[in-house]
Protein backbone atom coordinates (compact mmCIF):
# COMPACT_ATOMS: atom_id res chain seq x y z
CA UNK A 1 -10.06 38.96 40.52
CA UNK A 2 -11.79 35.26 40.43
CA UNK A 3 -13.24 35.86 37.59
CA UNK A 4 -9.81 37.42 35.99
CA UNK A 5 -7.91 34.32 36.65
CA UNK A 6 -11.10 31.59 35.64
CA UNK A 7 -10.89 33.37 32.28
CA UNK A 8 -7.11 33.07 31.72
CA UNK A 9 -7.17 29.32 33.26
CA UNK A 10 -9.83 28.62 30.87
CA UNK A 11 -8.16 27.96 27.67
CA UNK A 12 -5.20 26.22 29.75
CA UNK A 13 -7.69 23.81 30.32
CA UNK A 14 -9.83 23.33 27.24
CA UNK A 15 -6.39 22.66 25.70
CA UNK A 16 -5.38 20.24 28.06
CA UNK A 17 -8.49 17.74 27.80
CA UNK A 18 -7.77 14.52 26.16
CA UNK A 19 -9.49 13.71 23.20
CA UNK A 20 -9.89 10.68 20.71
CA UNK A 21 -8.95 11.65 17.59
CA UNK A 22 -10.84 9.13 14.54
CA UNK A 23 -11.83 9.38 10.93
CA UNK A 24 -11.76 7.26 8.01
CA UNK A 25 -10.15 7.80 4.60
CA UNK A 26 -11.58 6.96 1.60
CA UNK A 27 -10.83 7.12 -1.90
CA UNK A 28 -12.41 10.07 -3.47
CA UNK A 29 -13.64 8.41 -6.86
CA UNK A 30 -14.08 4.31 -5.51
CA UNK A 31 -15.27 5.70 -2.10
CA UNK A 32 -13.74 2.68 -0.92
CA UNK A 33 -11.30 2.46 2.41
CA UNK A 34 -7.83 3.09 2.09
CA UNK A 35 -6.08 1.10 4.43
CA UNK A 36 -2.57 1.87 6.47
CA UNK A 37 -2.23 5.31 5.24
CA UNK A 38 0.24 7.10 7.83
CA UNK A 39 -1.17 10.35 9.07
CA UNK A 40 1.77 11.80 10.69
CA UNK A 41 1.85 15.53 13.24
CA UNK A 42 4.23 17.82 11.72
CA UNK A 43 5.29 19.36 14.60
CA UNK A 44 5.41 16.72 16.79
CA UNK A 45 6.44 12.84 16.08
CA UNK A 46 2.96 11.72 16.88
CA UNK A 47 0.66 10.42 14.20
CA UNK A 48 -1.39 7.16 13.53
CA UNK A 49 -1.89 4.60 10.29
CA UNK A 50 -5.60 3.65 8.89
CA UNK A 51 -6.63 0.11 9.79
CA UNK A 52 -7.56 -2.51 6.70
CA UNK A 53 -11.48 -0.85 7.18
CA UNK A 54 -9.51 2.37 6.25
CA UNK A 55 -10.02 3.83 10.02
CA UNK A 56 -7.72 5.74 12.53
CA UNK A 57 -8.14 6.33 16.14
CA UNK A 58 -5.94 7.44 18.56
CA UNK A 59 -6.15 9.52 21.76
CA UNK A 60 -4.09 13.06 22.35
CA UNK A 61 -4.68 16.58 24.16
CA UNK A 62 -7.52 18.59 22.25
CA UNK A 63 -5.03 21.00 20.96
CA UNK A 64 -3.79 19.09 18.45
CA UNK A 65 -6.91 19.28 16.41
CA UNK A 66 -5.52 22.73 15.87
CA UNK A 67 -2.02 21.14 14.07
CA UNK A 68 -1.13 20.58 10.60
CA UNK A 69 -1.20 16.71 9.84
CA UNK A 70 0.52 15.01 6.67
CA UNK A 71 -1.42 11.84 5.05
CA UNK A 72 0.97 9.97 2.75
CA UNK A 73 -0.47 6.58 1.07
CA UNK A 74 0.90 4.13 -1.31
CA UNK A 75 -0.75 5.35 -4.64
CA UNK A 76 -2.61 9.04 -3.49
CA UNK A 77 -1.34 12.15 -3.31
CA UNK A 78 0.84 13.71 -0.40
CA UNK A 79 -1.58 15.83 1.78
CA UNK A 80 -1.19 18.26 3.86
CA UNK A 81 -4.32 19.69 6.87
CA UNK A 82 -5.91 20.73 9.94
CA UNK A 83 -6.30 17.81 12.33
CA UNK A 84 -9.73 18.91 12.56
CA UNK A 85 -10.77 18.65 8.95
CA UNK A 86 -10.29 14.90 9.85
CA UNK A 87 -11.65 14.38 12.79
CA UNK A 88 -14.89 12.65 13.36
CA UNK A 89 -15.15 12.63 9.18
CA UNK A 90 -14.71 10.48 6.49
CA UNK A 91 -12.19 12.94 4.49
CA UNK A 92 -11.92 11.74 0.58
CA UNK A 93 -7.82 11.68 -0.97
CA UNK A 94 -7.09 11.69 -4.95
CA UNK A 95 -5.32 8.95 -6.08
CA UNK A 96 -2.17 9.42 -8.35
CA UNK A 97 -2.37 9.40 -11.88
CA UNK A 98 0.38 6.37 -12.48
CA UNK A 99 1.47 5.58 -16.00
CA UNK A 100 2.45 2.31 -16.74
CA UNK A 101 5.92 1.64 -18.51
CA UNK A 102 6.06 -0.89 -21.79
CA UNK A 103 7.22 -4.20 -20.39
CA UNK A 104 9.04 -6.28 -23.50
CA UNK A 105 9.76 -9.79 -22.92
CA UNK A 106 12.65 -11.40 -23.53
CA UNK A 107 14.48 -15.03 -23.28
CA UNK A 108 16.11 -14.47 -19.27
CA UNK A 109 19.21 -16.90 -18.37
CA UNK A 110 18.73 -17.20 -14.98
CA UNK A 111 21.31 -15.30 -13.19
CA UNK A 112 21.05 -13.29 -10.02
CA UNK A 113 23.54 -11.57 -7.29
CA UNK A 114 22.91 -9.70 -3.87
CA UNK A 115 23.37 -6.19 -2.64
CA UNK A 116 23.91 -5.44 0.65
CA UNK A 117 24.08 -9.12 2.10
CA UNK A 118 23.72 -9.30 5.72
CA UNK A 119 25.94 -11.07 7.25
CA UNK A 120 26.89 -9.52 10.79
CA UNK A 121 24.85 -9.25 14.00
CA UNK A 122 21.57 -7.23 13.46
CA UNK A 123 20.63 -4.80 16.25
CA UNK A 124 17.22 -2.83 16.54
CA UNK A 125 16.37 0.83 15.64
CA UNK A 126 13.85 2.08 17.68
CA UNK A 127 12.42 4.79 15.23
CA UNK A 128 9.99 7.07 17.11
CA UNK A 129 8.54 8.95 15.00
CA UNK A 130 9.99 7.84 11.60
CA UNK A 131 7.03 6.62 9.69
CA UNK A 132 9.72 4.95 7.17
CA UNK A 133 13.69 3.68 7.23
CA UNK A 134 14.98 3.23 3.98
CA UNK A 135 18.27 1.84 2.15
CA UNK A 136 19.91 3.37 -1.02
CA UNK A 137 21.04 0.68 -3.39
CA UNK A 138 23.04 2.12 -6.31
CA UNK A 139 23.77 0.56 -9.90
CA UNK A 140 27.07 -0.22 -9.91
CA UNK A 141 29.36 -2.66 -11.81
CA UNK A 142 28.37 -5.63 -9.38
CA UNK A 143 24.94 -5.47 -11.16
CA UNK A 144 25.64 -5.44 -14.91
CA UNK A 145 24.72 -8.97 -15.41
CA UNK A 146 21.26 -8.56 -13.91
CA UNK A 147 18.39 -5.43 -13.83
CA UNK A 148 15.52 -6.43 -12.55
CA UNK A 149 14.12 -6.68 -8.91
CA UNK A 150 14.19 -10.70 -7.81
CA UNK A 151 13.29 -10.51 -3.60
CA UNK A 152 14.46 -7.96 -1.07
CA UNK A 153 15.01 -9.70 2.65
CA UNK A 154 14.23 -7.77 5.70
CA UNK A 155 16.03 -8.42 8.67
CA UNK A 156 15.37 -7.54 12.27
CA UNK A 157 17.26 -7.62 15.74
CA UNK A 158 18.67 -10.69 16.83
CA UNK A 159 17.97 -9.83 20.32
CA UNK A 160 14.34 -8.46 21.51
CA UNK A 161 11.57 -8.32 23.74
CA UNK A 162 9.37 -6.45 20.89
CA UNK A 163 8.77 -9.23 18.44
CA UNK A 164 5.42 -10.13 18.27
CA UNK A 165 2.57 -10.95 15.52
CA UNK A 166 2.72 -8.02 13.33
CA UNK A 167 2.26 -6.11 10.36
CA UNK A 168 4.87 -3.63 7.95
CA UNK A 169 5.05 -2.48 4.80
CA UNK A 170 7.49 -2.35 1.89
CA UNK A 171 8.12 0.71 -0.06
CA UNK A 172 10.19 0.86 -3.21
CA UNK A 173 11.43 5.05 -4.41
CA UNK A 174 13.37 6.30 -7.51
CA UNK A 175 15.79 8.65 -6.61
CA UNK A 176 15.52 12.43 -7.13
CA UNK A 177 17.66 13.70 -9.29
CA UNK A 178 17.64 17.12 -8.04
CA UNK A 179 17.64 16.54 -3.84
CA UNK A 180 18.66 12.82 -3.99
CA UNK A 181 16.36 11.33 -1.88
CA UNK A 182 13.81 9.34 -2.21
CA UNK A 183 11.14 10.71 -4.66
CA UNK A 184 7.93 8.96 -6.41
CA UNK A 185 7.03 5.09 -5.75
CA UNK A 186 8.50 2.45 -7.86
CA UNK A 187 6.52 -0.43 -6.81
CA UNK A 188 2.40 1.12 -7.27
CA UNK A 189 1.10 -1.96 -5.23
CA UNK A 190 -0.26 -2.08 -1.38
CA UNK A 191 2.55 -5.07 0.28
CA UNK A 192 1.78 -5.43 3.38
CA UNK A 193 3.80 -7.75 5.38
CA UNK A 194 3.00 -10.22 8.48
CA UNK A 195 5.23 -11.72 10.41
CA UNK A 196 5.07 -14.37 13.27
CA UNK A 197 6.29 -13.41 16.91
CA UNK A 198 10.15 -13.97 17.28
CA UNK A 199 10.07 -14.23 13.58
CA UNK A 200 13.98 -13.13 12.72
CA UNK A 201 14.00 -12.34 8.73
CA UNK A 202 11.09 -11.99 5.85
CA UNK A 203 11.77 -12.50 2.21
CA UNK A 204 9.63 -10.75 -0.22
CA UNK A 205 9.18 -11.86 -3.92
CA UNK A 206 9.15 -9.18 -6.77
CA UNK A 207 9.75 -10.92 -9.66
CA UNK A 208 6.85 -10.51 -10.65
CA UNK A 209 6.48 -7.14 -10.97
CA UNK A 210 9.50 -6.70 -13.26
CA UNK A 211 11.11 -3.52 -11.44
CA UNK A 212 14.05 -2.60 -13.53
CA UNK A 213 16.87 -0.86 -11.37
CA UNK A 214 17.02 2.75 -12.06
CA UNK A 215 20.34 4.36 -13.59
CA UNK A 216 20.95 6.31 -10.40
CA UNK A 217 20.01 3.71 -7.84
CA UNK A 218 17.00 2.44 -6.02
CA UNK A 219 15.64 3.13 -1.99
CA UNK A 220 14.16 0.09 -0.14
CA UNK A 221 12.13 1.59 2.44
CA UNK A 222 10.48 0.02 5.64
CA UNK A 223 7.10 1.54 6.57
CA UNK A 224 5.91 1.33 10.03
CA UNK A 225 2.37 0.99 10.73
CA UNK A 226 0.80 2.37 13.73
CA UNK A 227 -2.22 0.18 14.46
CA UNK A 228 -3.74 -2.10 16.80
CA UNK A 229 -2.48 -5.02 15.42
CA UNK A 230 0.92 -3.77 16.28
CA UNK A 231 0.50 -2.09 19.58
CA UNK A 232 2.94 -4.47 22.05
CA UNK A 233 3.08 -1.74 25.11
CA UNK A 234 1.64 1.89 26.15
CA UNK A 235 4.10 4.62 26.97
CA UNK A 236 4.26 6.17 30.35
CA UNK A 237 5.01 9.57 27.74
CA UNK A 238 3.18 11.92 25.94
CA UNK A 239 5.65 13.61 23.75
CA UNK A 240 5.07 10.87 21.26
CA UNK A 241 2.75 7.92 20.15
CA UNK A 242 0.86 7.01 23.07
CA UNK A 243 1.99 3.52 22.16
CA UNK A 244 5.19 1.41 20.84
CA UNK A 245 4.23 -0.51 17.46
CA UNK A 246 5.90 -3.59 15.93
CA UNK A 247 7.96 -4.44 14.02
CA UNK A 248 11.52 -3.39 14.82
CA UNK A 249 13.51 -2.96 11.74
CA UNK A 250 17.40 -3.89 12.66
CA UNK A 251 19.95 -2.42 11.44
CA UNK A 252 23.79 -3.37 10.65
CA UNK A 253 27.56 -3.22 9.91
CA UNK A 254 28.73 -3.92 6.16
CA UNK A 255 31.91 -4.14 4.25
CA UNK A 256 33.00 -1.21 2.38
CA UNK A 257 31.47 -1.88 -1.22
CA UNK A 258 27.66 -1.38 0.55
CA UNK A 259 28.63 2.27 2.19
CA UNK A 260 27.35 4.66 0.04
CA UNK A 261 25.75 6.98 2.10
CA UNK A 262 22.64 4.66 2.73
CA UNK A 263 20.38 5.13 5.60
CA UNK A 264 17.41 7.40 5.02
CA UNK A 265 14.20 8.19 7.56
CA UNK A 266 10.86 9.75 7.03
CA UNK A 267 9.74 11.95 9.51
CA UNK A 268 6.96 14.93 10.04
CA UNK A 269 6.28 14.75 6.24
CA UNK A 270 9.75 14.98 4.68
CA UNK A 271 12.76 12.93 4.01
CA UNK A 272 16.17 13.09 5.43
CA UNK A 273 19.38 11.46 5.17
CA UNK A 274 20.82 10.47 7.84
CA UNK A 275 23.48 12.67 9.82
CA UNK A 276 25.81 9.95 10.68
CA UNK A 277 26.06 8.53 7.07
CA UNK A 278 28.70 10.92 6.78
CA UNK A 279 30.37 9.83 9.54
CA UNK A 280 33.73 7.51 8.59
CA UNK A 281 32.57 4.95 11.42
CA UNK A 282 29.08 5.28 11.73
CA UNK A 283 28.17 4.78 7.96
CA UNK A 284 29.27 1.35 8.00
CA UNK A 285 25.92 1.14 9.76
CA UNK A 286 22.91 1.04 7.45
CA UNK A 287 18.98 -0.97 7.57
CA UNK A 288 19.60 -4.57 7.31
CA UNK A 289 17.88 -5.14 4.14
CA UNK A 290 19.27 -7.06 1.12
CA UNK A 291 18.13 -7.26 -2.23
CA UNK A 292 18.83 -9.75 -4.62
CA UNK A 293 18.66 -8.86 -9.04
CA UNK A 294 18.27 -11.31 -11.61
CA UNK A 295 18.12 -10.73 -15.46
């Protein structure tokens, strides 16, 4: 009878020892590092980013290494594996093939306006396990007089404890014509922000990458990155990161022109919109991001 019950207690246990889960990515034809990729759980909010050297660490229960994890980069294909194929490896990801459109130059008059200006009180979203808040700016009439991407301004809460020295990232998506959601990356470059502790607001300069709005709208997306640089406090909870990360993107109330259904999160490997942007109150409320067009 011992032995009956040591061999069913036996597996309890193996999966109940607490690992640390590492690797490094790398790029499969430069072999070099890829830094802050997210590698996210998809069945649990849990997951981890890449540090600049292109490594991840983090610690969990052992059976995890028997989960599907998804890898999503700036510039590399979407992936999809076993925790295990990563761990203690350096695992190799394929970079997107990214076609460059024909940029003509022409005389500008500088002229510029600002969608979705923040101007009310800016509260914090504490986003679990959302590896990326974004904000749908459409084309509409305010824009005629100017196409192309000058600065977007990130804004966070006006009151918090969690504001230290950290890093985020900005992501820039075309819209999908068939699901409408965010779909392939606009902006092919690796912008990673820093911002000072108590730091309030961050502009960002694009004009130089000449970003032309899309027909059918743009998404501004905030990516979290969970790495040491950004750990401010460990969680007394397992049934998520083992640690809260900075930055706190805010979020806010605007006037009726800048409701159009506009507050997006990425989460266990897919986007969703979401639920309350439906909601006649509630979608007042969107990311506090602005972005500002010139011609």
């Amino acid at each position: 009878m011992k032995k009956f019950l040591l061999f069913m207690f036996f597996p309890l246990f193996l999966f109940s020892q607490k690992i640390e889960f590492s690797g490094r990515l790398v790029d499969a034809i430069s072999k070099e590092p890829i830094p802050y990729a997210n590698i996210s759980f998809l069945n649990s909010y849990k997951g981890i980013s890449t540090t600049e050297k292109g490594e991840f660490s983090m610690n969990l229960s052992k059976k995890y290494l028997f989960e599907k994890v998804h890898i999503s980069c700036l510039n590399y294909k979407d992936t999809i594996v076993f925790a295990n194929e990563l761990q203690e490896k350096t695992f190799y990801l394929n970079s997107k093939e990214i076609l460059l459109d024909e940029i003509i130059l022409e005389k500008k008059v500088d002229k510029s306006m600002v969608l979705g200006d923040v101007k009310n009180r800016v509260r914090g979203i504490h986003t679990m396990g959302m590896r990326m808040v974004a904000k749908f700016f459409p084309k509409d009439k305010r824009s005629n007089c100017c196409n192309y991407l000058k600065s977007i301004n990130v804004y966070f809460a006006d009151k918090s404890n969690h504001r230290k020295k950290s890093k985020f990232r900005i992501r820039i998506f075309n819209k999908s014509a068939e699901t409408g959601l965010p779909d392939e990356d606009v902006l092919n470059v690796n912008l990673p922000i820093e911002i000072d502790e108590n730091q309030k607001s961050v502009k960002i300069d694009l004009s130089k990458f000449d970003i032309e709005m899309p027909e059918n709208g743009i998404f501004v997306a905030f990516e979290k990155l969970f790495i040491p640089f950004n750990q401010y406090s460990k969680k007394d909870s397992e049934t998520e990161n083992e640690y809260y990360y900075a930055p706190i993107i805010g979020y806010t109330k605007y006037k009726r022109i800048d409701r159009n259904d506009n507050f997006y999160y990425f989460e266990k490997g897919s986007w969703k919109e979401a639920f309350f942007s439906k909601n006649k109150i509630l979608k007042a409320y969107a990311p506090s991001i602005s972005m500002t067009l010139t011609n």
